[in-house]
Protein backbone atom coordinates (compact mmCIF):
# COMPACT_ATOMS: atom_id res chain seq x y z
CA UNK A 1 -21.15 2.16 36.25
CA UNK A 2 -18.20 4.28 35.32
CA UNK A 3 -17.45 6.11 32.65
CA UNK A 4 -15.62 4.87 29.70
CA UNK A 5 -14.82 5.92 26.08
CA UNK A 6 -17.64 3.79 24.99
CA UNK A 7 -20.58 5.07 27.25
CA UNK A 8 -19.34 8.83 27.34
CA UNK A 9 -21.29 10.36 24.56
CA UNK A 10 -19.44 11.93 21.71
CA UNK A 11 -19.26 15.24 20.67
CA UNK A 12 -20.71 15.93 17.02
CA UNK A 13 -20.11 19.39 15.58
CA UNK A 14 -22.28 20.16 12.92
CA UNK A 15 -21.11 23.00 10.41
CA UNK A 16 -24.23 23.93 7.80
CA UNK A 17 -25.62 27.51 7.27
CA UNK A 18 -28.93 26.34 7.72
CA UNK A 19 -30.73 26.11 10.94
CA UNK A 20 -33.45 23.75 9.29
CA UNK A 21 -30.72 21.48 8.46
CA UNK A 22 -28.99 21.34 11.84
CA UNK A 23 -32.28 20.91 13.41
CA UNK A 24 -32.94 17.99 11.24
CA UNK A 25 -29.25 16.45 11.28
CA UNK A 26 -29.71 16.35 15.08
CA UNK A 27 -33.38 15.06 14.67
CA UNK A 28 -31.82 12.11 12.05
CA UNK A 29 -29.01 11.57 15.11
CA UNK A 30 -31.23 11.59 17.96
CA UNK A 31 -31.54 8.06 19.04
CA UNK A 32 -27.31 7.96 18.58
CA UNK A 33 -25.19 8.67 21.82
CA UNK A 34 -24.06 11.67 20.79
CA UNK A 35 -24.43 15.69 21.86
CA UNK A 36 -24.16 18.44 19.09
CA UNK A 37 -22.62 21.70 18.55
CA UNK A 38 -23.46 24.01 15.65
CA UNK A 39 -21.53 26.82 13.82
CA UNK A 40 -23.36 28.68 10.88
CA UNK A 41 -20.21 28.96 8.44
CA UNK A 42 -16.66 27.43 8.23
CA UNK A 43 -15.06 29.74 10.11
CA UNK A 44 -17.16 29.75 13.14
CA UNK A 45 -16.83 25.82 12.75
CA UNK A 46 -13.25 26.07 12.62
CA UNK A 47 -12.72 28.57 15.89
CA UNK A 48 -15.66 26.01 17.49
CA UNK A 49 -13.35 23.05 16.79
CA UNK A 50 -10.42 24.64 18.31
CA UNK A 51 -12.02 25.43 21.37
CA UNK A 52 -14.04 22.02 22.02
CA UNK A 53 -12.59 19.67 20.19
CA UNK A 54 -15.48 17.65 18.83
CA UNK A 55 -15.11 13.91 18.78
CA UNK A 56 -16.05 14.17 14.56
CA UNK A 57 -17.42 17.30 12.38
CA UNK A 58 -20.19 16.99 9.99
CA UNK A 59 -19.70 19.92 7.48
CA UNK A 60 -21.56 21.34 5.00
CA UNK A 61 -19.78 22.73 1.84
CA UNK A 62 -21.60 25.60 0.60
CA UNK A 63 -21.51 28.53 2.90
CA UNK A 64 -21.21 32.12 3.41
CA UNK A 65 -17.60 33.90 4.83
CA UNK A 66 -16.07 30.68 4.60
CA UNK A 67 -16.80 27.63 2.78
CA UNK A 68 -16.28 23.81 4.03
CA UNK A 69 -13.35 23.14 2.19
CA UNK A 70 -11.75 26.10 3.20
CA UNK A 71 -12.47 25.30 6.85
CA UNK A 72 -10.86 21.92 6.33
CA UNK A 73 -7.90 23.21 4.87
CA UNK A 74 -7.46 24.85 8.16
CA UNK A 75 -8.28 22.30 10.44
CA UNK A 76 -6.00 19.78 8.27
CA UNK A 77 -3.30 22.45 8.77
CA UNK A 78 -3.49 22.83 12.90
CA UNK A 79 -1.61 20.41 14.97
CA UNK A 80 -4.73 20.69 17.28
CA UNK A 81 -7.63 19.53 14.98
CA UNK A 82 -5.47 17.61 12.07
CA UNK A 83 -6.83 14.28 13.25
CA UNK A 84 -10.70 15.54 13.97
CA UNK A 85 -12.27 13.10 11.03
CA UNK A 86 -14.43 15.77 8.98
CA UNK A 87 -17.00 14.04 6.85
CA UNK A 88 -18.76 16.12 3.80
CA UNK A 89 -22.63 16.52 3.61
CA UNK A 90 -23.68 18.26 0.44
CA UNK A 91 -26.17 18.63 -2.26
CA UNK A 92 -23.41 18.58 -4.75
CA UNK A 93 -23.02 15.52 -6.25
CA UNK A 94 -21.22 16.00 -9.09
CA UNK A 95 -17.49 13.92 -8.95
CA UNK A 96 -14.99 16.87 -9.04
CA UNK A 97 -16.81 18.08 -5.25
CA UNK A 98 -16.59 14.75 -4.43
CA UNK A 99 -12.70 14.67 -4.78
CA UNK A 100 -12.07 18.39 -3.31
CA UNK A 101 -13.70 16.55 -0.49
CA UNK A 102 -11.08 13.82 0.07
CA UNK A 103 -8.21 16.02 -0.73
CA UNK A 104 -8.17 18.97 1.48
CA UNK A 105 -8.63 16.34 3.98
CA UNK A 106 -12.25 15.05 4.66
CA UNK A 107 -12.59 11.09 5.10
CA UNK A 108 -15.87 11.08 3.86
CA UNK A 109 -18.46 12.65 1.33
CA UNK A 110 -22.06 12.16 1.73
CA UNK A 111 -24.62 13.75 -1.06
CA UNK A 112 -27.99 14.86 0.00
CA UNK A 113 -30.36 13.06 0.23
CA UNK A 114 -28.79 10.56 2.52
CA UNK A 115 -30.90 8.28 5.16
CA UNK A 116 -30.47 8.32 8.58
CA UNK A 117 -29.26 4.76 8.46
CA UNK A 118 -26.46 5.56 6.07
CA UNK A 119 -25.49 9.09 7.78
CA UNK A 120 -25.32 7.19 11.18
CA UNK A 121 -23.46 3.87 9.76
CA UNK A 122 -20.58 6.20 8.41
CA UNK A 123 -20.47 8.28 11.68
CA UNK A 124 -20.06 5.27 13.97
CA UNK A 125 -17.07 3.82 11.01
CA UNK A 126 -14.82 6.93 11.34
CA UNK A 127 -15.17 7.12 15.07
CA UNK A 128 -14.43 4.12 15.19
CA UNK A 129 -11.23 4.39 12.76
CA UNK A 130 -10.20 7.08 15.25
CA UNK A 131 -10.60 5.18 18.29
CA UNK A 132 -8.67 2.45 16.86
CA UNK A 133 -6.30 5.37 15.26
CA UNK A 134 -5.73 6.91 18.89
CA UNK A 135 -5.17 3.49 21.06
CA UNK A 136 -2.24 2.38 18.56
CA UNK A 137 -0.55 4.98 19.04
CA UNK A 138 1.83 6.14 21.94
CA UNK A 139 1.15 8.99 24.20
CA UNK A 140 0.39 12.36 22.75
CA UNK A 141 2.10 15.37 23.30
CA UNK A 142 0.09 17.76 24.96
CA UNK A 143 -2.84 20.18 23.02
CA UNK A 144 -0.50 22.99 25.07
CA UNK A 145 2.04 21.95 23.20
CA UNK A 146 0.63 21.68 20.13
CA UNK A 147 -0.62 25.57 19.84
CA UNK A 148 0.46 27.28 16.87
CA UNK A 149 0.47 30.89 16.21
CA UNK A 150 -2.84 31.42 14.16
CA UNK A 151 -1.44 32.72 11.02
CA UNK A 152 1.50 29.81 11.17
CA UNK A 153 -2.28 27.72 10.25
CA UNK A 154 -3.45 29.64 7.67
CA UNK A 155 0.51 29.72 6.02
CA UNK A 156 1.02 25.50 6.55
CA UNK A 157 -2.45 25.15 4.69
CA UNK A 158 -1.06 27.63 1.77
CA UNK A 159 1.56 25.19 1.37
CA UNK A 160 -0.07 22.23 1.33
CA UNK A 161 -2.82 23.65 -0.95
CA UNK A 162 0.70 24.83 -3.44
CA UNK A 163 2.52 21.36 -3.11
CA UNK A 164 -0.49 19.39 -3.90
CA UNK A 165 -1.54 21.50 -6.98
CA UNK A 166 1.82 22.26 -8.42
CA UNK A 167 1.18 21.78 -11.66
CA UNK A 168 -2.19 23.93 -11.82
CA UNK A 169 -1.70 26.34 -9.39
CA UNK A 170 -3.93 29.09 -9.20
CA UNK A 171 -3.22 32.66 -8.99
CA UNK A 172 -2.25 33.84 -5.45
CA UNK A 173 -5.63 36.06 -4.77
CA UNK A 174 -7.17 32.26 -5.41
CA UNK A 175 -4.99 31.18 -2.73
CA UNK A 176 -5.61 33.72 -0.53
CA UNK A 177 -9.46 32.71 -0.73
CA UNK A 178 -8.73 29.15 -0.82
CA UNK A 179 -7.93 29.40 3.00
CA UNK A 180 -10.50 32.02 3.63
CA UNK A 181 -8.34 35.48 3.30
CA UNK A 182 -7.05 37.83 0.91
CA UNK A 183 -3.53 38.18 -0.96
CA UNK A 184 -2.02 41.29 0.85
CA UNK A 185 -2.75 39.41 3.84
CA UNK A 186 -1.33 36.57 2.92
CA UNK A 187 1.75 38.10 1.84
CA UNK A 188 2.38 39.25 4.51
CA UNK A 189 1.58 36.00 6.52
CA UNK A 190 3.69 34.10 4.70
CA UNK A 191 6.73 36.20 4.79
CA UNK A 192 6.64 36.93 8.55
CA UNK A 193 6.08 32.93 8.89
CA UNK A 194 8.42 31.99 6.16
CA UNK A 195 11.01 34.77 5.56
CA UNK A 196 10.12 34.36 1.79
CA UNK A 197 7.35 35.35 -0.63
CA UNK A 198 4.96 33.20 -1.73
CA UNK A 199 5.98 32.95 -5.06
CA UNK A 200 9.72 32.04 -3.78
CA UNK A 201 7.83 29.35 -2.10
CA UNK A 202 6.59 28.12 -5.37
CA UNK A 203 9.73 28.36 -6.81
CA UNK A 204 11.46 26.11 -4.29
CA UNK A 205 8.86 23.70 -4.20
CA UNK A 206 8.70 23.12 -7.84
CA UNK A 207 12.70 22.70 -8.50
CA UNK A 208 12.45 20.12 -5.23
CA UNK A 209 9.65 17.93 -6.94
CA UNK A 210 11.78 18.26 -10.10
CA UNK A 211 14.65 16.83 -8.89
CA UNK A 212 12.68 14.07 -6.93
CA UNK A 213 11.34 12.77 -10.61
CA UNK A 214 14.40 13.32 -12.14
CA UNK A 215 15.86 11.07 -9.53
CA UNK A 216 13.17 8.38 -9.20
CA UNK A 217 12.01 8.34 -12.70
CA UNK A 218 12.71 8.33 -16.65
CA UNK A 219 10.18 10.74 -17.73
CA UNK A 220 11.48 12.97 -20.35
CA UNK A 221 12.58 16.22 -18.78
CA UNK A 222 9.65 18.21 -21.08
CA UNK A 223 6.98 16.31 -19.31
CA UNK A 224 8.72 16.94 -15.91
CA UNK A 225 8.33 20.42 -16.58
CA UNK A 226 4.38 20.67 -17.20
CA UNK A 227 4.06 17.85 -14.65
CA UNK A 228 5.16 20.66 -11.72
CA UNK A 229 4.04 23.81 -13.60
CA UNK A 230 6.43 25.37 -15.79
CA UNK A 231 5.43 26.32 -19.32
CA UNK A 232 8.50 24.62 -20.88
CA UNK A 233 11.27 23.11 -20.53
CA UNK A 234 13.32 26.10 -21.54
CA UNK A 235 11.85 27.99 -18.51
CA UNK A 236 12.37 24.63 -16.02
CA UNK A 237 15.82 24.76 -17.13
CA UNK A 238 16.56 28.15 -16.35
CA UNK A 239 14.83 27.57 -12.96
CA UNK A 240 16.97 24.45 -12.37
CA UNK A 241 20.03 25.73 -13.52
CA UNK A 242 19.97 29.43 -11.20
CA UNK A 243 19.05 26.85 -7.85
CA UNK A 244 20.90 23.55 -8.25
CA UNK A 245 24.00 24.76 -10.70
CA UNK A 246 23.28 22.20 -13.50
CA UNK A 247 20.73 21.74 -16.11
CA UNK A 248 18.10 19.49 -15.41
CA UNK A 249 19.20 17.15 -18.48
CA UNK A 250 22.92 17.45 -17.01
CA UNK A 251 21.70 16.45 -13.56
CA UNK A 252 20.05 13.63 -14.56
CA UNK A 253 23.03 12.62 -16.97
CA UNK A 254 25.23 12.67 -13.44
CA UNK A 255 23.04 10.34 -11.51
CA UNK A 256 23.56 7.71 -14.36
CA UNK A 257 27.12 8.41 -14.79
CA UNK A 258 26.92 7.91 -10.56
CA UNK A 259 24.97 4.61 -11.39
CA UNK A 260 27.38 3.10 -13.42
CA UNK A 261 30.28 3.93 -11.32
CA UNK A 262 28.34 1.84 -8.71
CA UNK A 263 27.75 -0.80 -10.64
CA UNK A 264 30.90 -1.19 -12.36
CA UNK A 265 32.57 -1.15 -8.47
CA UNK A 266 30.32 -3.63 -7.63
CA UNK A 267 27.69 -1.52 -5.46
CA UNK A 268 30.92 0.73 -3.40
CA UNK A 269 29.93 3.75 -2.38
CA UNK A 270 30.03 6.97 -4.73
CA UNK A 271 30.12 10.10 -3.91
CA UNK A 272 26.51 12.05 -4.70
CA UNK A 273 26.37 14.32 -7.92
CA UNK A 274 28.32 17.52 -7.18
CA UNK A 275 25.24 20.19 -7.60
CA UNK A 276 24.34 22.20 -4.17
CA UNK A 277 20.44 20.66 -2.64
CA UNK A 278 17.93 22.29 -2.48
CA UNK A 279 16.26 23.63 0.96
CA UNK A 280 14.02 21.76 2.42
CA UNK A 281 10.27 23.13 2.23
């Protein structure tokens, strides 16, 4: 019988620090058509997914060098792994892991205990997903042409980590950590990558989101300001004014003025507030 995508077993990688529980995850998998491959932290399981390319990754969260979510972070930032699903195993139960889990990237989140009914069930869904994911779409561009210069990996995770957290950021040593190295480093990284700092970075993303919500929405431009992580409005407009020429309240004031001008022509076109855009991210 040949070979198909349904009879050629798939490739498990299972990320945990402790040999008892690989053995055992491989034990609870073992009537499952599937082979395993094991890394002992995230980072091993991250340079383990590069070079196979495992069909799913089971990953534990708590780990020495490099936990699971920083390991996802990377493998949500390559072009080579991004669509690996990555499903959670973890004693941790309470909700805020839970969520850390889904947002740097994971599609699932299993606590410990789990049975081997329930780990298997999920397993089979997200392959599944992906096998339905990867038929509806057209042909792929090559892994060759997908490589990215390592630290280009560690820099597009910094800024998804930064846009998603805007309004909370952490400090940049937490960054650094967050995708498993340290601030000169990643100074460094960024500005080779980027030809800006970090904090420029920040800067730029946080006047973009602002004028996104003071385009798409009515909340009060005080509330805009803690919403993407500026102490005050004072500070946002200072920030506003130095990058886009106009205070935020007068930017907003010249999309309505815009508005009515449209409205009152009977929807002709208008010319677009007269403030210079920002650069995209």
């Amino acid at each position: 019988m040949p070979l198909t995508s349904e009879t050629i077993k798939k490739n498990i990688l299972i990320v945990d620090d402790s040999a008892f529980e690989q053995r055992m995850l491989m034990e609870l998998l073992s009537e499952q058509p599937y082979r395993f491959s094991i890394a002992f932290n995230g980072y091993q399981g991250y340079q383990l997914a590069l070079a196979t390319h495992p069909d799913l990754i089971l990953l534990d969260v708590r780990m020495p060098e490099m936990d699971g979510y920083t390991a996802c972070r990377l493998l949500k930032a390559n072009p080579e792994t991004e669509q690996i699903p990555v499903i959670f195993l973890s004693g941790a139960d309470a909700a805020k892991e839970r969520i850390m889990g889904l947002q740097v990237g994971g599609v699932d989140y299993i606590s410990k205990p789990f049975t081997p009914e329930e780990l298997a069930v999920r397993i089979h869904i997200h392959l599944g997903l992906m096998r339905k994911s990867n038929s509806d779409l057209p042909a792929t561009t090559p892994v060759s042409d997908k490589l990215q210069h390592p630290d280009l990996v560690f820099v597009n995770a910094v800024k998804q980590l930064i846009l998603d957290n805007l309004g909370s950021l952490p400090n940049l040593s937490e960054i650094a950590r967050s995708v498993g190295t340290y601030r000169e480093k990643l100074t460094l990284m960024f500005r080779e990558q980027t030809g800006m700092t970090v904090f420029a970075f920040i800067r730029e993303a946080r006047i973009a989101r602002g004028v996104e919500l003071l385009q798409q929405t009515d909340i009060d431009v005080q509330d805009i300001a803690l919403l993407i992580g500026f102490h005050n409005a004072g500070n946002f407009a200072t920030a506003f004014r130095e990058r886009m020429g106009v205070t935020p309240s007068a930017y907003r004031q010249r999309l309505q003025e815009q508005t009515g001008q449209r409205q009152a022509a009977g929807g002709g076109r208008t010319l677009a507030p007269p403030v210079r855009r920002a650069q995209n991210l």
